[in-house]
Structures are given as C-alpha cells and as structure tokens.
C-alpha atoms as a PDB file:
ATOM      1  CA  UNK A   1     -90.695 113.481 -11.100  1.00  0.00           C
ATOM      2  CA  UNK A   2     -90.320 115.858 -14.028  1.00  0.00           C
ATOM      3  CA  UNK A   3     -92.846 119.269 -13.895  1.00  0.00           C
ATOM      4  CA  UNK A   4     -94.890 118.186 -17.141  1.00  0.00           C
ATOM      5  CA  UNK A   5     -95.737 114.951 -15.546  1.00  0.00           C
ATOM      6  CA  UNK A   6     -97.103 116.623 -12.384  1.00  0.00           C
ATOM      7  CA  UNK A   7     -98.880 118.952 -14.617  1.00  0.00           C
ATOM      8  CA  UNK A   8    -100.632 116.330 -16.654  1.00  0.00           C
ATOM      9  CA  UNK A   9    -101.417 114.494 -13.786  1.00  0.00           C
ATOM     10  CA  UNK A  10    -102.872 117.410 -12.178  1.00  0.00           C
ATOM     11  CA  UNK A  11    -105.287 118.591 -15.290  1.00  0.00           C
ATOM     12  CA  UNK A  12    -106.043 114.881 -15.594  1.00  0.00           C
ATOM     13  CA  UNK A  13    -107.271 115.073 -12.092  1.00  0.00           C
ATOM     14  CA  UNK A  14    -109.086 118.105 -12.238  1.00  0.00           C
ATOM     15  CA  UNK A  15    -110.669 116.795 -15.215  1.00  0.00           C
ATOM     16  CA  UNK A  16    -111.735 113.936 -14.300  1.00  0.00           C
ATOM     17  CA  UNK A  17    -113.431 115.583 -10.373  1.00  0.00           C
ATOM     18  CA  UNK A  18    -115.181 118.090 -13.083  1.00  0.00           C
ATOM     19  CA  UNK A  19    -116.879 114.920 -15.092  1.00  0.00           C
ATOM     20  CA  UNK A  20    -117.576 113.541 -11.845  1.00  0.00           C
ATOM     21  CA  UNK A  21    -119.884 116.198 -10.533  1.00  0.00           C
ATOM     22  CA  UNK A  22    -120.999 116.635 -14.309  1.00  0.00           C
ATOM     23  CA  UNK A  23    -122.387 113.414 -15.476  1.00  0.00           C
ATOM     24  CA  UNK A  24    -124.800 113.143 -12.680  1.00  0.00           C
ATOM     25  CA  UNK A  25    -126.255 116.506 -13.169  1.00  0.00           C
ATOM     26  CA  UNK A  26    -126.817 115.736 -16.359  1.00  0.00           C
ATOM     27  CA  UNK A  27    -128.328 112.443 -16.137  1.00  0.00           C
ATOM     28  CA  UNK A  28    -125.036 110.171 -16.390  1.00  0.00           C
ATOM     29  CA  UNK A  29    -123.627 107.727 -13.946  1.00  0.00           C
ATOM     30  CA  UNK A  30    -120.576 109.295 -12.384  1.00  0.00           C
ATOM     31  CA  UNK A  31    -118.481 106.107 -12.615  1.00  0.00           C
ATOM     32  CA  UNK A  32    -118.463 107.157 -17.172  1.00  0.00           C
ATOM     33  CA  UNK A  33    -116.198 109.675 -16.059  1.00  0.00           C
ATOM     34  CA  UNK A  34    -113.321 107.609 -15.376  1.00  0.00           C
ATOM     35  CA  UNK A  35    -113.083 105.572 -18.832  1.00  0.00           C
ATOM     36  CA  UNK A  36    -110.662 107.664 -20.921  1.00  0.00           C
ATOM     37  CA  UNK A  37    -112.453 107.939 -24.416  1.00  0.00           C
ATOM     38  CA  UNK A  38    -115.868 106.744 -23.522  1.00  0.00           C
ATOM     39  CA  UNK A  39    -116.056 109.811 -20.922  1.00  0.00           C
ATOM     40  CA  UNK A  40    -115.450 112.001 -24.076  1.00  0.00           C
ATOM     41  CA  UNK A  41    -118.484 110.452 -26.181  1.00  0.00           C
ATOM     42  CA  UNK A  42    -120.970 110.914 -23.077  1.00  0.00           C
ATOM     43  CA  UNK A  43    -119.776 114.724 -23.098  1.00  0.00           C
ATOM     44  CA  UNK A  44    -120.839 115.387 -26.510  1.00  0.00           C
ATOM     45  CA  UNK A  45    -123.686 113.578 -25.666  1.00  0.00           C
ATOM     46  CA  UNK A  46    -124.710 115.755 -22.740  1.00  0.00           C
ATOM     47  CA  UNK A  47    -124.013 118.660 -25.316  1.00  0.00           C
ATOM     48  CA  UNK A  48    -125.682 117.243 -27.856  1.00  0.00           C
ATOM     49  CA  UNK A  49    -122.873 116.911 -30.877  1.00  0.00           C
ATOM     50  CA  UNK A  50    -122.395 113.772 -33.021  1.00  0.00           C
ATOM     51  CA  UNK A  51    -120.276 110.962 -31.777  1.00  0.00           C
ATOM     52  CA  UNK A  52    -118.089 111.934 -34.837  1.00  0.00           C
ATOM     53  CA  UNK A  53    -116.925 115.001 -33.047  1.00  0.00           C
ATOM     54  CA  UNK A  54    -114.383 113.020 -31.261  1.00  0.00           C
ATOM     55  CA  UNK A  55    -112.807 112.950 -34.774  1.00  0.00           C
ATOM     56  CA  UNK A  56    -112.313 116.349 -34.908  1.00  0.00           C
ATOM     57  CA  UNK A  57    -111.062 117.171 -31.246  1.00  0.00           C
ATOM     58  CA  UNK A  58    -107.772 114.770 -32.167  1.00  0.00           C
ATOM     59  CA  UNK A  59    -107.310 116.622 -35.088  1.00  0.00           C
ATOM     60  CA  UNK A  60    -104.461 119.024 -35.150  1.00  0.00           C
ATOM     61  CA  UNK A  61    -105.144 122.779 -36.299  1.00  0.00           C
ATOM     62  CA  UNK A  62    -109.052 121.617 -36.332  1.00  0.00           C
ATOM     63  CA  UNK A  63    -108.976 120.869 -32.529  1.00  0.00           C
ATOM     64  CA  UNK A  64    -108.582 124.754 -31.579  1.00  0.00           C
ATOM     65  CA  UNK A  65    -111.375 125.591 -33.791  1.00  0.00           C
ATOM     66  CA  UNK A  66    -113.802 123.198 -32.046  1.00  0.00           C
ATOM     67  CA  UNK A  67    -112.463 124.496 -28.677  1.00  0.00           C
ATOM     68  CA  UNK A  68    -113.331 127.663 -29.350  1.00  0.00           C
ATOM     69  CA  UNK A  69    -116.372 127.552 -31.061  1.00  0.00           C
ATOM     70  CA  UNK A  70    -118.096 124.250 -29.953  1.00  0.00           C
ATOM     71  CA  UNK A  71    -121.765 125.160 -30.428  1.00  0.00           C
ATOM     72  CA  UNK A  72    -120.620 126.350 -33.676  1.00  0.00           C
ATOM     73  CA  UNK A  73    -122.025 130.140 -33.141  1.00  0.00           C
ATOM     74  CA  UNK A  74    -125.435 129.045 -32.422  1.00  0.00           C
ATOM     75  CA  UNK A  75    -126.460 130.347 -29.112  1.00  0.00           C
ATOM     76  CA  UNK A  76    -129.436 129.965 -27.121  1.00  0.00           C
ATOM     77  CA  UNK A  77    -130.938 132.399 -25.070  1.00  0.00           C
ATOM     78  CA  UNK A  78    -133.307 132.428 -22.141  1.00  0.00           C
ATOM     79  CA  UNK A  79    -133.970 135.201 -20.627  1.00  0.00           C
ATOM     80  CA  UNK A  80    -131.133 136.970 -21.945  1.00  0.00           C
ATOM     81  CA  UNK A  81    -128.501 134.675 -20.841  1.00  0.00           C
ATOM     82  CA  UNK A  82    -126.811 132.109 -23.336  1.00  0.00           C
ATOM     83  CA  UNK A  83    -127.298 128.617 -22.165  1.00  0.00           C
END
C-alpha cells in the first residue's frame, strides 16, 4: 500500500470516530456520521451555518479561509471562555 493511502485512510478514520462521539452529544444519531456528504450538512447544522456552506468548504483558496475563521470572528463568551 502506498503512504498517502494509509494516511487518508487513517484521517478518514479518525474523522469519522470524532463524528461518532459528536453527533450524539449534540442531539444527532451517531449512525449520520458515516454518510460521506450528509455527515458534513449535520455539522454545520450542529454549528449552526447555512447548508450553503458546504459550497464554500470545496472551494479552493476559499476553503482555508472558512477553516480558519468558521464562526466568522464572532465569538461568544460565557464566563470568559469562548464557546
């Protein structure tokens, strides 16, 4: 097997055991976590984006952007402490 495969297949894994213990936490059925795509839309629901946003993550140049600023610079605090 060639490295970049095992490394895929090893963030895809990682992923995917993240969503798992995610989702339910946040009020989703663990079992959305598997369905490439659909998985995706139930994140930005849990952080409460538009559906559109999935748009913008496949976008190349744009994609960074929305990785590093996802909320967009709005923060909330409680307590001191951004949520």
């Amino acid at each position: 097997m060639d490295t970049s495969f095992i490394l895929i297949l090893i963030f895809s894994i990682t992923t995917i055991i993240g969503l798992w213990k995610l989702f339910p936490k946040a009020g989703e059925e663990s079992w959305k976590a598997l369905i490439p795509f659909y998985n995706f839309i139930i994140w930005l629901k849990i952080i409460k984006r538009p559906w559109w946003w999935i748009f913008l993550i496949i976008t190349p140049g744009v994609n960074f952007l929305m990785v590093e600023f996802p909320d967009g610079g709005n923060h909330e605090f409680i307590n001191g402490e951004i949520i």
